[in-house]
Protein backbone atom coordinates (compact mmCIF):
# COMPACT_ATOMS: atom_id res chain seq x y z
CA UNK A 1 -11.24 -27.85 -46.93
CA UNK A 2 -14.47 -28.97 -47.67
CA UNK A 3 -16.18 -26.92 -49.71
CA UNK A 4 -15.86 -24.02 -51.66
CA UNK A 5 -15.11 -20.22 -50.97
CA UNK A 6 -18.42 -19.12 -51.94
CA UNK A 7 -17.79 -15.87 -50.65
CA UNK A 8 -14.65 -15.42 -52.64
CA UNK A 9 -16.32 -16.98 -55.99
CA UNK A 10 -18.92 -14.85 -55.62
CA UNK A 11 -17.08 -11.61 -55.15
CA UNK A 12 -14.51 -12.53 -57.73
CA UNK A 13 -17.38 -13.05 -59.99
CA UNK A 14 -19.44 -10.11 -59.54
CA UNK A 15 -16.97 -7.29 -58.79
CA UNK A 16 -15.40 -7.23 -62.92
CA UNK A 17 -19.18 -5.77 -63.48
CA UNK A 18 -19.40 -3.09 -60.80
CA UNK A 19 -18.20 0.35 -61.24
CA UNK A 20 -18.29 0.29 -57.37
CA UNK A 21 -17.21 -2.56 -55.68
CA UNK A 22 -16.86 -1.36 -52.18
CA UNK A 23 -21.41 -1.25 -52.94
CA UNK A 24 -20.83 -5.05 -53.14
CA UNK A 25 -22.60 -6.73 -49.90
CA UNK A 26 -22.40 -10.09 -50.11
CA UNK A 27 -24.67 -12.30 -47.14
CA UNK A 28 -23.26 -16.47 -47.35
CA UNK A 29 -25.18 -18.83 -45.44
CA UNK A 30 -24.26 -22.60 -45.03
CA UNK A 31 -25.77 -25.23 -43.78
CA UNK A 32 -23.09 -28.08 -43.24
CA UNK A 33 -25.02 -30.86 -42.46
CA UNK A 34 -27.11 -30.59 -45.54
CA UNK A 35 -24.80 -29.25 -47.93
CA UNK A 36 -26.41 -27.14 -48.98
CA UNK A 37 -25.52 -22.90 -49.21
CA UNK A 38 -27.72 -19.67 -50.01
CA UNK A 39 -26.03 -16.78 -51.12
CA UNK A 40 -27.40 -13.67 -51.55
CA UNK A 41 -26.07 -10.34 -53.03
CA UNK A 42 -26.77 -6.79 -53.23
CA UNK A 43 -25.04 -4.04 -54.96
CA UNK A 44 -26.32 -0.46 -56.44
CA UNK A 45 -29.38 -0.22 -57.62
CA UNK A 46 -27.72 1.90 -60.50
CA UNK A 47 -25.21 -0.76 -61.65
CA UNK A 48 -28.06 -3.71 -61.57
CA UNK A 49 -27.74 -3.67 -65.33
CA UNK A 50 -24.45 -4.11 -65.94
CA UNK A 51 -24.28 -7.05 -63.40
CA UNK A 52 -27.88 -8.98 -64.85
CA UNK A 53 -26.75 -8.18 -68.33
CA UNK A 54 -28.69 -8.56 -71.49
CA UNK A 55 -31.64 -10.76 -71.04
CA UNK A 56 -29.82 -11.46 -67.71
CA UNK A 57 -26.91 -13.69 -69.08
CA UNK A 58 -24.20 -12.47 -66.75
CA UNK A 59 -26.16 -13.26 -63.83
CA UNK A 60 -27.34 -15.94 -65.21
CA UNK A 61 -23.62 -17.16 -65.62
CA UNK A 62 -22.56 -16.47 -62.41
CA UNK A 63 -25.55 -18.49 -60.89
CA UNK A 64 -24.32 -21.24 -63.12
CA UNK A 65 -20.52 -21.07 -61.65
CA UNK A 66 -21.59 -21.13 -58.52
CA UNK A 67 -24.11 -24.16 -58.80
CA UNK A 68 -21.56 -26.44 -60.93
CA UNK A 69 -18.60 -25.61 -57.92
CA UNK A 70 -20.73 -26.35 -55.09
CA UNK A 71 -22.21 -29.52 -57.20
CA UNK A 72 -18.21 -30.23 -57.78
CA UNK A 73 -17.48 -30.31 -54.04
CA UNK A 74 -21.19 -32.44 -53.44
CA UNK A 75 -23.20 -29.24 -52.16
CA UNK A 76 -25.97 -27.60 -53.49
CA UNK A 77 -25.94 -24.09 -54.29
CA UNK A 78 -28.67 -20.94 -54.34
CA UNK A 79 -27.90 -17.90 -55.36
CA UNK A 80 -30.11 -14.48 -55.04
CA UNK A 81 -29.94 -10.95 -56.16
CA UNK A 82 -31.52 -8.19 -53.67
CA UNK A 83 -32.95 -5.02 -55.06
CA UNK A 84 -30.56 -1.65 -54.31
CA UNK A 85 -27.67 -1.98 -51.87
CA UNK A 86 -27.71 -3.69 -48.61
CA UNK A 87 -29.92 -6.64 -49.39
CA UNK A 88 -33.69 -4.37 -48.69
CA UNK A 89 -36.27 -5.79 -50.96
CA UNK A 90 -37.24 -9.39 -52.40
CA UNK A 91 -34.98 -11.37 -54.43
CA UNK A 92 -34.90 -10.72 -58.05
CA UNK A 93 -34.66 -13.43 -60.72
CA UNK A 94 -34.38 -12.27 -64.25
CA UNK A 95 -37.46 -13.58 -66.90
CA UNK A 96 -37.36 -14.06 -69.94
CA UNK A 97 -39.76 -11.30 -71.94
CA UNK A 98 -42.67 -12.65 -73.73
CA UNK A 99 -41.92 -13.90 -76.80
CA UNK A 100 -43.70 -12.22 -79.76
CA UNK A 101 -45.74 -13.51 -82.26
CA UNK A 102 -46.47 -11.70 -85.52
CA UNK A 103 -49.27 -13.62 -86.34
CA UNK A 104 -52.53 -14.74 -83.73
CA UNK A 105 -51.79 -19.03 -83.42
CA UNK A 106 -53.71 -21.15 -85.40
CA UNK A 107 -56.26 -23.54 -84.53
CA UNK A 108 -55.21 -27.18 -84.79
CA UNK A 109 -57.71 -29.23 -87.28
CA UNK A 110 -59.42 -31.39 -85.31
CA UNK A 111 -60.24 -34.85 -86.11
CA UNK A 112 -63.37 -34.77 -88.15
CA UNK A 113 -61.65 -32.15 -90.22
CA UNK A 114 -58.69 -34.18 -91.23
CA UNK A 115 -61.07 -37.23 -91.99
CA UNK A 116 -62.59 -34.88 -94.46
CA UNK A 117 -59.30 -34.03 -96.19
């Protein structure tokens, strides 16, 4: 064998998280002379939180496993989620929120105001 079963990684993966797995659709597309594989899922729309997780971190995990096996067997890996269930929409990557500041940033001193100190 020379690579990976993506498709079985992926679905042994990303199943534990679904309340439905049978909603699992799961599209694997390899390029063998490059090495390289996309993989894209879709699932519910109504079980996309329990799959991204907080802050995205289960996602984020599996896109991790699957990089670091396909880097393993000398492929490259990308992964996508699809909004709802059958792969309709764009790919979804989970962002970080804005961080929060409780206080407006201060202005750095400038030059002539350190000389001064």
């Amino acid at each position: 064998m020379d690579h990976p079963d993506f498709l079985g990684l992926v679905r042994f993966l990303i199943e534990p998280f679904l309340d439905t797995p049978e909603s699992l659709k799961i599209d694997c597309e390899e390029n063998g002379g490059l090495s390289k594989v996309w993989i894209r899922v879709a699932f519910n729309e109504a079980e996309r939180g329990k799959v991204f997780g907080r802050g995205g971190r289960n996602v984020q995990a599996v896109r991790n496993v699957v990089r670091a096996t396909a880097a393993l067997s000398g492929w490259s890996a990308y992964f996508d989620v699809y909004g709802g269930n059958g792969g309709e929409g764009s790919a979804d990557r989970p962002s970080r929120p804005p961080r929060k500041r409780s206080s407006p940033p201060r202005p750095k001193p400038s030059r002539s105001d350190r000389a001064a100190e």
